[in-house]
N, C-alpha and C. Protein backbone atom coordinates (compact mmCIF):
# COMPACT_ATOMS: atom_id res chain seq x y z
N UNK A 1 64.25 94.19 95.73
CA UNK A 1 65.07 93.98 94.54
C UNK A 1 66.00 95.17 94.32
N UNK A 2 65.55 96.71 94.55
CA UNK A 2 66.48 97.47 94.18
C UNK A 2 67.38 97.39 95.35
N UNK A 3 67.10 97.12 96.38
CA UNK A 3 68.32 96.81 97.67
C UNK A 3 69.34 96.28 97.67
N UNK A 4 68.66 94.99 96.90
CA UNK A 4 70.28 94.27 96.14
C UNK A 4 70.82 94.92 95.40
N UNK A 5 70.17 95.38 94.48
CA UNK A 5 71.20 96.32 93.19
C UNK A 5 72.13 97.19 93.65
N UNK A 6 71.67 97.98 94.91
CA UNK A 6 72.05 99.36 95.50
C UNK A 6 73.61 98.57 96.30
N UNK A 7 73.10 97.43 96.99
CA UNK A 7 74.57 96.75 97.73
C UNK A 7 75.36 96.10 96.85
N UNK A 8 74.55 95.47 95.81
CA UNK A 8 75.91 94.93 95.07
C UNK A 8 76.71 95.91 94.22
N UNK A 9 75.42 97.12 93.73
CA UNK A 9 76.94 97.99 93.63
C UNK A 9 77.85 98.90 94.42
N UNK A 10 77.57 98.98 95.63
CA UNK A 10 78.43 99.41 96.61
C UNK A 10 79.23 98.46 97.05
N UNK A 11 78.94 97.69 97.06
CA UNK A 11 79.96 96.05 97.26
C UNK A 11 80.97 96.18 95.98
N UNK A 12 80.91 96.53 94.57
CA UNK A 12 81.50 96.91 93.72
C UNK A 12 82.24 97.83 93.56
N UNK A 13 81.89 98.83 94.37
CA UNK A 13 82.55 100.36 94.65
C UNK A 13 83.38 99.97 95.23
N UNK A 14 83.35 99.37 96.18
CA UNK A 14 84.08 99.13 97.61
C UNK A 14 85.58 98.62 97.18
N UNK A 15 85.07 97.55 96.46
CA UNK A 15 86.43 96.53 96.12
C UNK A 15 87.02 97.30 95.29
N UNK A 16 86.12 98.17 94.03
CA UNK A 16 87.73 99.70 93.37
C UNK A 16 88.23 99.74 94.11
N UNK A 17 87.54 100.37 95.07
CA UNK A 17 88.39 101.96 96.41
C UNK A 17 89.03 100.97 96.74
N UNK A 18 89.31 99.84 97.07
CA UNK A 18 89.91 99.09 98.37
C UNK A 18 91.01 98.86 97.07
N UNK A 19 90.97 97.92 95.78
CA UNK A 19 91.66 97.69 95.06
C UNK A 19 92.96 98.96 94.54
N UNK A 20 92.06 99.76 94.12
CA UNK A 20 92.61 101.21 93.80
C UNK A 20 93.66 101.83 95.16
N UNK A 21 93.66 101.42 96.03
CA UNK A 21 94.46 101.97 96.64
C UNK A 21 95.58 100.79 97.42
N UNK A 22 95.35 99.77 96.95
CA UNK A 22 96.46 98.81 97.13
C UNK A 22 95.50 98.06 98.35
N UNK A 23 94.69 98.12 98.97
CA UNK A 23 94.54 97.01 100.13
C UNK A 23 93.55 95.97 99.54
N UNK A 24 93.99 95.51 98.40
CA UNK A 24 94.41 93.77 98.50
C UNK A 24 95.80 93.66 98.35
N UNK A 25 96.78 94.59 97.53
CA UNK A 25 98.09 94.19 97.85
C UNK A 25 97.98 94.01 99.31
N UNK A 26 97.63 94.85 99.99
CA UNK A 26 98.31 94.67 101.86
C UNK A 26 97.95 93.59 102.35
N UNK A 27 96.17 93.24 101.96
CA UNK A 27 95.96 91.59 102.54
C UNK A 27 96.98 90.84 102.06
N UNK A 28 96.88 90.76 100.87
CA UNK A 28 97.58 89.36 100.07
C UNK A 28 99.71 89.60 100.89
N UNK A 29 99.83 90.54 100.99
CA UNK A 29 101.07 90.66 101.73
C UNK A 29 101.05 89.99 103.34
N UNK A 30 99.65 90.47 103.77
CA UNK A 30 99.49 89.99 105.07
C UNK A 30 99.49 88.80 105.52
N UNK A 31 98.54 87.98 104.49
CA UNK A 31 98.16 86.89 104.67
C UNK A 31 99.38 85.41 104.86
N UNK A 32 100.37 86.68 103.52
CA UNK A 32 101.84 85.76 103.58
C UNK A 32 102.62 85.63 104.72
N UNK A 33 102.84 86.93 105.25
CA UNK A 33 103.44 87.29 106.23
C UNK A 33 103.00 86.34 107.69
N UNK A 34 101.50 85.77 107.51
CA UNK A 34 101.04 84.73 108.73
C UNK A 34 101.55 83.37 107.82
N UNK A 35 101.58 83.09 106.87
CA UNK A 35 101.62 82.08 106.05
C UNK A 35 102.27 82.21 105.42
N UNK A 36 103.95 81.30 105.50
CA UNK A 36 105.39 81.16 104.57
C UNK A 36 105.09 80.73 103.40
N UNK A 37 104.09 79.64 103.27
CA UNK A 37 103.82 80.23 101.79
C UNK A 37 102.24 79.61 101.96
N UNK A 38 101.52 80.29 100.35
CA UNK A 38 100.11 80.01 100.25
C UNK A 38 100.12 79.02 98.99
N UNK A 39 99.40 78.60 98.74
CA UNK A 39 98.75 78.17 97.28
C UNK A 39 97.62 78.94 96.98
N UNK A 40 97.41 79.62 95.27
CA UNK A 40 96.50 80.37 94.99
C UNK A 40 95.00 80.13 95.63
N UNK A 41 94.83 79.08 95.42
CA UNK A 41 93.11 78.56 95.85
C UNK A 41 92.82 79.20 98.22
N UNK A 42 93.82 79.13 98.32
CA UNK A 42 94.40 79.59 99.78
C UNK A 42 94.25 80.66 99.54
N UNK A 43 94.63 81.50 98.86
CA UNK A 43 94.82 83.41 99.25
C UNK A 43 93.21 83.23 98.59
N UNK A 44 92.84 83.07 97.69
CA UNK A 44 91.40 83.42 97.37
C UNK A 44 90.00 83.15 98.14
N UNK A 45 90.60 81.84 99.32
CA UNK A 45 89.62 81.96 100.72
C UNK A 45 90.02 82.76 101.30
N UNK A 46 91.45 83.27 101.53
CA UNK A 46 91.44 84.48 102.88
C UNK A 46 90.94 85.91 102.34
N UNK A 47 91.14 86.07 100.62
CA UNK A 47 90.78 87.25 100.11
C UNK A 47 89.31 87.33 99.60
N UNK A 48 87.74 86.61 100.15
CA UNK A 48 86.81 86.28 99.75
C UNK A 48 86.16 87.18 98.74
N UNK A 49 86.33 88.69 98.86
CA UNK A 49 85.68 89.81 98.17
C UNK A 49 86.75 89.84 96.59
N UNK A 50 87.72 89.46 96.20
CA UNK A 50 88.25 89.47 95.44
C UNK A 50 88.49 88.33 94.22
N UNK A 51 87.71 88.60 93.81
CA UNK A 51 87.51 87.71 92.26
C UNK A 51 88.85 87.16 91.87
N UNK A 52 89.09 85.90 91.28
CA UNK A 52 90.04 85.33 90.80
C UNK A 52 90.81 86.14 90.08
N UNK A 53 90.26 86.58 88.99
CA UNK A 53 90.79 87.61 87.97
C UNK A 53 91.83 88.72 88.96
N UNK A 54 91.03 89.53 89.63
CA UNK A 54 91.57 90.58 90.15
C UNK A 54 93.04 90.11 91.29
N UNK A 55 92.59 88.78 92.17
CA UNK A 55 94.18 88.63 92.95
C UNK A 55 95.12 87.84 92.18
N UNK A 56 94.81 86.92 90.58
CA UNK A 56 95.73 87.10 89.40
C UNK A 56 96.59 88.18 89.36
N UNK A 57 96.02 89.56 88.96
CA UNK A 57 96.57 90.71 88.45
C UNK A 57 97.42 90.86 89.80
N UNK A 58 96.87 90.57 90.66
CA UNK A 58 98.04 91.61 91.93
C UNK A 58 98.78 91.05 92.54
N UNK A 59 98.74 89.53 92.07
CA UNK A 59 99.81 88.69 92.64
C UNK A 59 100.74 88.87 91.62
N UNK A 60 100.66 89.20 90.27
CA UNK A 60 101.70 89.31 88.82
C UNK A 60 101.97 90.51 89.44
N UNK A 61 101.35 91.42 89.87
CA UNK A 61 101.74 93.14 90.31
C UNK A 61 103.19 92.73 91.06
N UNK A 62 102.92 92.55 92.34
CA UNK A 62 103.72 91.63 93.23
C UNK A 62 105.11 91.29 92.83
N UNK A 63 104.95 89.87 92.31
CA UNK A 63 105.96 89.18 91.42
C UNK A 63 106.96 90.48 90.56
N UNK A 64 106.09 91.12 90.17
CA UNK A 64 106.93 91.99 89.15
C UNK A 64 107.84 92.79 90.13
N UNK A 65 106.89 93.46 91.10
CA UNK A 65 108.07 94.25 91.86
C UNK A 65 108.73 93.58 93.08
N UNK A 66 109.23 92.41 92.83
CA UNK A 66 110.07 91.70 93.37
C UNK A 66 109.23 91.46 95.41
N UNK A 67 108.14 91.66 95.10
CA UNK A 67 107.31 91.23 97.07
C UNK A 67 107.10 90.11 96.63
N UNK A 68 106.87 89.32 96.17
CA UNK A 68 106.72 87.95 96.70
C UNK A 68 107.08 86.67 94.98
N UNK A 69 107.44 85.99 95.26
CA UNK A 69 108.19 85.07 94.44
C UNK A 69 106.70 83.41 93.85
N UNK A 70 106.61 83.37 93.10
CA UNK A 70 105.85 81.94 92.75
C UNK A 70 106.70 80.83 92.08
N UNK A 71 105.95 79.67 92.73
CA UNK A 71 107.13 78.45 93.04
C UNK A 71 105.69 77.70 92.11
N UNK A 72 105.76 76.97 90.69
CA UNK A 72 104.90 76.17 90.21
C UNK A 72 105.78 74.62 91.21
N UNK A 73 104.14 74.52 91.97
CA UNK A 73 104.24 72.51 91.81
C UNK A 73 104.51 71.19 91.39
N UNK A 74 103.23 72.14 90.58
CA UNK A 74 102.78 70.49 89.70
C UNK A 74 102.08 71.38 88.32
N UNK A 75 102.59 70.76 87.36
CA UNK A 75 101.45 71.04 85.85
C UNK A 75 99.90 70.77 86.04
N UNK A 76 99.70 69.37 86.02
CA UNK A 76 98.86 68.52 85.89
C UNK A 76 98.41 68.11 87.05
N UNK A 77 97.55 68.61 87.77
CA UNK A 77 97.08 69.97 87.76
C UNK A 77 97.85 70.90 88.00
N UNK A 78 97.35 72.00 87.34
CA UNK A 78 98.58 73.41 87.86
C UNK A 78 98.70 73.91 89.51
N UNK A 79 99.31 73.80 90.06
CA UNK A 79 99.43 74.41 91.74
C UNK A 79 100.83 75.14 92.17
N UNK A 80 99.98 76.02 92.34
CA UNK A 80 101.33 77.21 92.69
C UNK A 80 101.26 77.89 93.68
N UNK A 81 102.30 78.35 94.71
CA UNK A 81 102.76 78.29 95.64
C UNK A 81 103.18 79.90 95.58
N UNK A 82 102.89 80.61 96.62
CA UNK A 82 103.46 81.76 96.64
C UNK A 82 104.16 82.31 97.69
N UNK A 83 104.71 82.85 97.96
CA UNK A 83 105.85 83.40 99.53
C UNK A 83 106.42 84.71 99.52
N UNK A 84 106.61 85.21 100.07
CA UNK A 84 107.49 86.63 100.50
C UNK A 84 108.91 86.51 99.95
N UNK A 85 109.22 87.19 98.64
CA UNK A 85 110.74 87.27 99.05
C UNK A 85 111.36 87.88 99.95
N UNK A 86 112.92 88.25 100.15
CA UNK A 86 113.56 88.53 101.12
C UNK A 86 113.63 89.94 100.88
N UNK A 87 113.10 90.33 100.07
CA UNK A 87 112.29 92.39 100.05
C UNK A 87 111.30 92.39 100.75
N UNK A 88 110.11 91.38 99.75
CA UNK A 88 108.75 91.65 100.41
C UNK A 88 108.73 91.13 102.47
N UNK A 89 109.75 90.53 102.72
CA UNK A 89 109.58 90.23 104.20
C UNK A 89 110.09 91.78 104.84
N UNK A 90 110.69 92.74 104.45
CA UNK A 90 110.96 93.89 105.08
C UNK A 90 109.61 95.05 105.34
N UNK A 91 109.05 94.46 104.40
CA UNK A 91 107.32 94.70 104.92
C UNK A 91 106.59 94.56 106.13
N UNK A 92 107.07 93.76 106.62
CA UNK A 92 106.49 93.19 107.72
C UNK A 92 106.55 94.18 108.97
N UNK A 93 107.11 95.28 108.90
CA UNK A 93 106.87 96.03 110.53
C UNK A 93 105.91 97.12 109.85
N UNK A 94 106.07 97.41 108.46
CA UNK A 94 105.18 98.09 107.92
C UNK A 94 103.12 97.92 107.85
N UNK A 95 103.04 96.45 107.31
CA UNK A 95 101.74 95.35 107.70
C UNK A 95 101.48 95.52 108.72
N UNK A 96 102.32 95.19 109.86
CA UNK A 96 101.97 94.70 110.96
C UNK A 96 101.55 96.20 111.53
N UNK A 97 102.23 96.69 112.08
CA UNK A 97 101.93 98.89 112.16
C UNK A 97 100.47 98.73 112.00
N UNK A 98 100.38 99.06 110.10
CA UNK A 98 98.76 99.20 109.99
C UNK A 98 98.06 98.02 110.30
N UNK A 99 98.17 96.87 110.98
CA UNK A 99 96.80 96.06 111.65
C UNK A 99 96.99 96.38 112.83
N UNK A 100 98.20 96.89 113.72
CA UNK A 100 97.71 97.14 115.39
C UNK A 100 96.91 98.41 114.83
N UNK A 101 97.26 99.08 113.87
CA UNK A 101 96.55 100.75 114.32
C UNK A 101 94.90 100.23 113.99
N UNK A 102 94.87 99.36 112.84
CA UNK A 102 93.33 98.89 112.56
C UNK A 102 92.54 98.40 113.73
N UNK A 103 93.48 98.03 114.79
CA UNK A 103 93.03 97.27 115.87
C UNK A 103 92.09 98.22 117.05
N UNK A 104 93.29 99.36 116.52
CA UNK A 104 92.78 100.36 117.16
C UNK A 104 91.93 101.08 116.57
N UNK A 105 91.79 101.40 115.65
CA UNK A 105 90.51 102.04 114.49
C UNK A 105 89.44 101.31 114.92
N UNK A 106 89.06 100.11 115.35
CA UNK A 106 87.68 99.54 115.37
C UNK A 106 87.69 99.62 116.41
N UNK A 107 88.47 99.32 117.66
CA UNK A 107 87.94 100.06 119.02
C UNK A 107 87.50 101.11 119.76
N UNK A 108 87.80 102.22 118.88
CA UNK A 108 87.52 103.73 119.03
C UNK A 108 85.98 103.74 118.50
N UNK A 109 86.51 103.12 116.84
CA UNK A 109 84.28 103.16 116.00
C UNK A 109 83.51 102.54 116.74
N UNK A 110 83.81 101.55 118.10
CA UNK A 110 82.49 100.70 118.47
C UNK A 110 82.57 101.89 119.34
N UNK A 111 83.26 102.70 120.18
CA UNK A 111 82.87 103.52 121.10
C UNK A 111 82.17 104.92 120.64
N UNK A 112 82.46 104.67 119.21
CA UNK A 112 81.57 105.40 119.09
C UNK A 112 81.74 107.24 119.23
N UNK A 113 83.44 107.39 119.49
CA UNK A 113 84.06 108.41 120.06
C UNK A 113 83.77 109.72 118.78
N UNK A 114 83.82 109.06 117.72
CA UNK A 114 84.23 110.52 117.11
C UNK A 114 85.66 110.73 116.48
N UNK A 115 86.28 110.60 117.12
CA UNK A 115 87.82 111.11 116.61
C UNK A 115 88.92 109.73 117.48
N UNK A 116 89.82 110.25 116.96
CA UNK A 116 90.72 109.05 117.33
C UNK A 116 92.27 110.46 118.18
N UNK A 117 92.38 109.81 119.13
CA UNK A 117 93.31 110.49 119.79
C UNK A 117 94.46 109.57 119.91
N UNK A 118 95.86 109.75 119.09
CA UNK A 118 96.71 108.61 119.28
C UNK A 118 97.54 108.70 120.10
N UNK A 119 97.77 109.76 120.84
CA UNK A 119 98.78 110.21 121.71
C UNK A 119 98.61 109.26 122.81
């Protein structure tokens, strides 16, 4: 029982630090960047660790600073549609950068090396 307590609040920690420093902005940028556009219920399966509430706030974050644009559907039911504007697509060598280097970050940790030599 305290095992759970101990992971779910490090599972809690996690998503601050990750939140707090923008990487769900970078998923939710990423995810667009594979996908011209999403519907909310869509980014919240690719973003599983992130509570409704919280990719709300960072998709309005977003919107505000002009990365990505929302297109309402339908009212009844509400469905909305989200996409890259033609700012947030200048992102894209930026995203893409940090997932080859991530690519490379987890190939170095399974080896187990120690340090990362990028040269």
């Amino acid at each position: 029982k305290d095992g759970f307590v101990v992971n779910t609040i490090l599972k809690e920690a996690d998503l601050f630090v990750r939140t707090a420093f923008g990487l769900i902005l970078q998923s939710t940028i990423y995810q667009l960047l594979q996908h011209s556009n999403l519907h909310f219920d869509d980014l919240t399966r690719a973003l599983p660790d992130c509570s409704r509430r919280m990719l709300a706030l960072q998709l309005e974050e977003l919107i505000a600073d002009h990365v990505i644009t929302k297109t309402v559907i339908s009212l009844r039911p509400l469905k909305t549609e989200y996409q890259l504007s033609e700012f947030g697509q200048t992102l894209s060598p930026v995203i893409n950068a940090m997932a080859t280097w991530g690519t490379y970050y987890n190939q170095v940790a399974q080896q187990d090396v120690g340090y990362c030599n990028l040269q």
